[in-house]
C-alpha atoms as a PDB file:
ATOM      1  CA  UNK A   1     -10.802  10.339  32.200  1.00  0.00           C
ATOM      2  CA  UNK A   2      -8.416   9.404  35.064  1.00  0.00           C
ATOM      3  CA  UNK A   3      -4.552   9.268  34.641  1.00  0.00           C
ATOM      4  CA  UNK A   4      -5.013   5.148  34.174  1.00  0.00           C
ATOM      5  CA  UNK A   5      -7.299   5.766  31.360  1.00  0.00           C
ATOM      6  CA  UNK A   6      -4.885   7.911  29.805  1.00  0.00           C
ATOM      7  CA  UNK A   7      -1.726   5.376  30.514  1.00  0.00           C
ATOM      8  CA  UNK A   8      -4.040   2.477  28.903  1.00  0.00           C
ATOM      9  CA  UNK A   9      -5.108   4.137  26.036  1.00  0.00           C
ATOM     10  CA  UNK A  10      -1.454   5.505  25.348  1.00  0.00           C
ATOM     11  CA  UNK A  11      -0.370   1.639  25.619  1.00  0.00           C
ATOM     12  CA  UNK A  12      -2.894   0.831  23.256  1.00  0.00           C
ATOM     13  CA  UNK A  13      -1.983   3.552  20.946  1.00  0.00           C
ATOM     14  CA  UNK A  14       2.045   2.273  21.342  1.00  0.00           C
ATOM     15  CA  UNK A  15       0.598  -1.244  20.032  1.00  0.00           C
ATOM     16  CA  UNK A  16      -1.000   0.058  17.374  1.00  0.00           C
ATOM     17  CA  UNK A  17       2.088   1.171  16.560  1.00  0.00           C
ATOM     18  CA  UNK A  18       4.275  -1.598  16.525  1.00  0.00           C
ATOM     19  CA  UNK A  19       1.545  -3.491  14.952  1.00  0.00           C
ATOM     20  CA  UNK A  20       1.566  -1.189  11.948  1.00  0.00           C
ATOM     21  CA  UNK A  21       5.542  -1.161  12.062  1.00  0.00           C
ATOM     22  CA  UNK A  22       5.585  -4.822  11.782  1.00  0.00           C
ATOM     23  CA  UNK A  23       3.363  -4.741   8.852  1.00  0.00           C
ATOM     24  CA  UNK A  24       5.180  -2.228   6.994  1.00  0.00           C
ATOM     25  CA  UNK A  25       8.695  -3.970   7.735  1.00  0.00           C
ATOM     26  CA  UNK A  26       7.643  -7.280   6.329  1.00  0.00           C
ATOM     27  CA  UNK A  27       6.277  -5.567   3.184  1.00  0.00           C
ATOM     28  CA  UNK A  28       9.347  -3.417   2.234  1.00  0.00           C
ATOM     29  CA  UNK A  29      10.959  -6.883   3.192  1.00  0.00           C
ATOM     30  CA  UNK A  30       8.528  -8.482   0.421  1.00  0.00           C
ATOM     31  CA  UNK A  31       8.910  -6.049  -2.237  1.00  0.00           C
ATOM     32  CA  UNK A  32      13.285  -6.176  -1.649  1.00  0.00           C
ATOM     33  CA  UNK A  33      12.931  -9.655  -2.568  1.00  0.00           C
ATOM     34  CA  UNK A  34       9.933  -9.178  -5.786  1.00  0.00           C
ATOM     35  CA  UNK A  35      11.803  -6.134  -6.717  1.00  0.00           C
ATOM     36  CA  UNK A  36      15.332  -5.862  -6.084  1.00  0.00           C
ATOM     37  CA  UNK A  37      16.395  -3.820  -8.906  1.00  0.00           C
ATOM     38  CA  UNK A  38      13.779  -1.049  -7.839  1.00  0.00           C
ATOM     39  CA  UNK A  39      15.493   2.128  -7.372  1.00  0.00           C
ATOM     40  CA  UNK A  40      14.795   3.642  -3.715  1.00  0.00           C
ATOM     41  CA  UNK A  41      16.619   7.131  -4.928  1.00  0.00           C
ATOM     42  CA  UNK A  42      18.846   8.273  -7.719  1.00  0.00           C
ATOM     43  CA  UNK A  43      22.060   6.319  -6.932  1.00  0.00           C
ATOM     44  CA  UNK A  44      20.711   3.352  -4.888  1.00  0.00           C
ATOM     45  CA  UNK A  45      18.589  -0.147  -5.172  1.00  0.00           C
ATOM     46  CA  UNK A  46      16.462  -1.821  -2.508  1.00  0.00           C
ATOM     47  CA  UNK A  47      18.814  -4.583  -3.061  1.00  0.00           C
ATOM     48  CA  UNK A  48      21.396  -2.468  -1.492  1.00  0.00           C
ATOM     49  CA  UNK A  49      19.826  -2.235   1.949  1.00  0.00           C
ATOM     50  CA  UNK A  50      20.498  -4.544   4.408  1.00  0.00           C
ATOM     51  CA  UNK A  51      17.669  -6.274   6.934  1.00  0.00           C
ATOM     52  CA  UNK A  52      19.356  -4.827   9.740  1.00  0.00           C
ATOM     53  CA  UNK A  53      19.563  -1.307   7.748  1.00  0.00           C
ATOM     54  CA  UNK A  54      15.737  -1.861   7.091  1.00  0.00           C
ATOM     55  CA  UNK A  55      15.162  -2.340  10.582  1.00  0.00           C
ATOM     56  CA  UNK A  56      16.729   0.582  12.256  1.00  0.00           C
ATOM     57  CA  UNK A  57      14.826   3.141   9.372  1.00  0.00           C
ATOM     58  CA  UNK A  58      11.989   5.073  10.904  1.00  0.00           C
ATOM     59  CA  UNK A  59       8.034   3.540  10.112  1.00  0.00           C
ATOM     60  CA  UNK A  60       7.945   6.336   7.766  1.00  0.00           C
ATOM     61  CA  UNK A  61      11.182   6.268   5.568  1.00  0.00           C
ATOM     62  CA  UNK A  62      10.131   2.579   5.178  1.00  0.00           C
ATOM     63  CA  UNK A  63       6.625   3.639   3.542  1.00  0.00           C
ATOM     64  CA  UNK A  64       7.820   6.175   1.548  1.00  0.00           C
ATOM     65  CA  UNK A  65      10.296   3.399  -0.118  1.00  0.00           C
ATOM     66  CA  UNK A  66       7.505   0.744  -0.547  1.00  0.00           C
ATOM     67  CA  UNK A  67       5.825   4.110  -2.088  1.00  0.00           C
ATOM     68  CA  UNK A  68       9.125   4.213  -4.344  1.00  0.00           C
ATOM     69  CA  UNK A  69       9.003   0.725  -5.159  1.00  0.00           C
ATOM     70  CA  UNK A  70       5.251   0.381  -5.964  1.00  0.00           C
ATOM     71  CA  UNK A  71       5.697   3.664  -8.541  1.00  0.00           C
ATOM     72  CA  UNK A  72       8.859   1.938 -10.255  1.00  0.00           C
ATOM     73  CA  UNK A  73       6.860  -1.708 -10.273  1.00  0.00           C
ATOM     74  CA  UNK A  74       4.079   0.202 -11.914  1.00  0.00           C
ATOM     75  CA  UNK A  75       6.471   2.129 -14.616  1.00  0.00           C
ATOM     76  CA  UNK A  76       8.148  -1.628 -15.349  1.00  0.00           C
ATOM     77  CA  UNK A  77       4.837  -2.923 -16.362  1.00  0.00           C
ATOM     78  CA  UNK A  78       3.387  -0.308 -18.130  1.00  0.00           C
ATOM     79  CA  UNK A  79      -0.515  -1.601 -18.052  1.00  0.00           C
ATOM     80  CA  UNK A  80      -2.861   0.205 -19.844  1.00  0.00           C
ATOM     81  CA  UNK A  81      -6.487  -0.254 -17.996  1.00  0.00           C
ATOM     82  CA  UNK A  82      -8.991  -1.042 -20.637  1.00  0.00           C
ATOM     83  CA  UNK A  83     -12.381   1.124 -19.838  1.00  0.00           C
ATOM     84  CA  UNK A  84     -15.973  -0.485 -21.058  1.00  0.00           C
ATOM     85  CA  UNK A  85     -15.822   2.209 -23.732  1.00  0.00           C
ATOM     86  CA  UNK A  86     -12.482   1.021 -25.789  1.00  0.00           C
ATOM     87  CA  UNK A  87     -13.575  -2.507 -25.417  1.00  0.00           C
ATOM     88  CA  UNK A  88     -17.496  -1.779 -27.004  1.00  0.00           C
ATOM     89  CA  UNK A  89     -15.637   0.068 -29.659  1.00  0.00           C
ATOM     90  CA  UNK A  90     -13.366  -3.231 -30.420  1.00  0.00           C
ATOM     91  CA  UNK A  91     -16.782  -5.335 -30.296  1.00  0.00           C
ATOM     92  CA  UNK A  92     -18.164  -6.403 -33.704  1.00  0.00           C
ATOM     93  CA  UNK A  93     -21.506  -4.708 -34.935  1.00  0.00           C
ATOM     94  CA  UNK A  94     -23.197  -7.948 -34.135  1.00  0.00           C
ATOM     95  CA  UNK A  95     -22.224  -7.649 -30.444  1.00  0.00           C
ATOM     96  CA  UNK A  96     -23.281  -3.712 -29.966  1.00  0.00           C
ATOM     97  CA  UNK A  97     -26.660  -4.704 -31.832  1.00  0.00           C
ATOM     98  CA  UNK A  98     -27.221  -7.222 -28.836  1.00  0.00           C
ATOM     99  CA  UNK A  99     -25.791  -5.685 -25.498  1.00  0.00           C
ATOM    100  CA  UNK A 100     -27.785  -2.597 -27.094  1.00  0.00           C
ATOM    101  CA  UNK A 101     -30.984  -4.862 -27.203  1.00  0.00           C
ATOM    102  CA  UNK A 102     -30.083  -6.144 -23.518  1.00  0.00           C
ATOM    103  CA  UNK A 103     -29.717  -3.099 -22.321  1.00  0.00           C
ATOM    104  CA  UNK A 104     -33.157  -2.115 -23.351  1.00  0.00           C
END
């Protein structure tokens, strides 16, 4: 490779870059406003930051709060994932005795 391939990949690296910035920015952004009550640390909300605050954070302090955010979303809700296997055991007999005859 010649010095201009290594300038023009580097350019296309720094766009990659901003690119990926940009996407992470407008989804902390997004979860401030779904979330604002989401705590970002032990004495602080996402509600507390400021768009210009946002803005001057580094790519990856901004990830590691829409980490923070997605982990307290998840605790709020509390879903329980239903496997195959709890919902055959809530079928009635009639049901098993059918999917079993499908099956075979």
């Amino acid at each position: 490779m010649t010095g201009i391939d290594y300038r023009r990949e580097l350019n296309l690296i720094r766009q990659s870059e901003n690119s990926l910035r940009a996407h992470v920015e407008e989804r902390l952004l997004q979860l401030k406003k779904l979330y604002p009550d989401a705590e970002i640390d032990s004495n602080s909300k996402i509600k507390e930051l400021s768009s210009i605050w946002i803005k001057n954070m580094t790519t990856i302090t901004m990830i590691k709060h829409i980490e923070k955010i997605e982990a307290w979303s998840a605790e709020q809700q509390k879903v329980e994932q239903l496997t195959i296997d709890k919902i055959y055991e809530e079928l009635p007999s009639e049901m098993k005795e059918t999917l079993k005859k499908l099956g075979d």
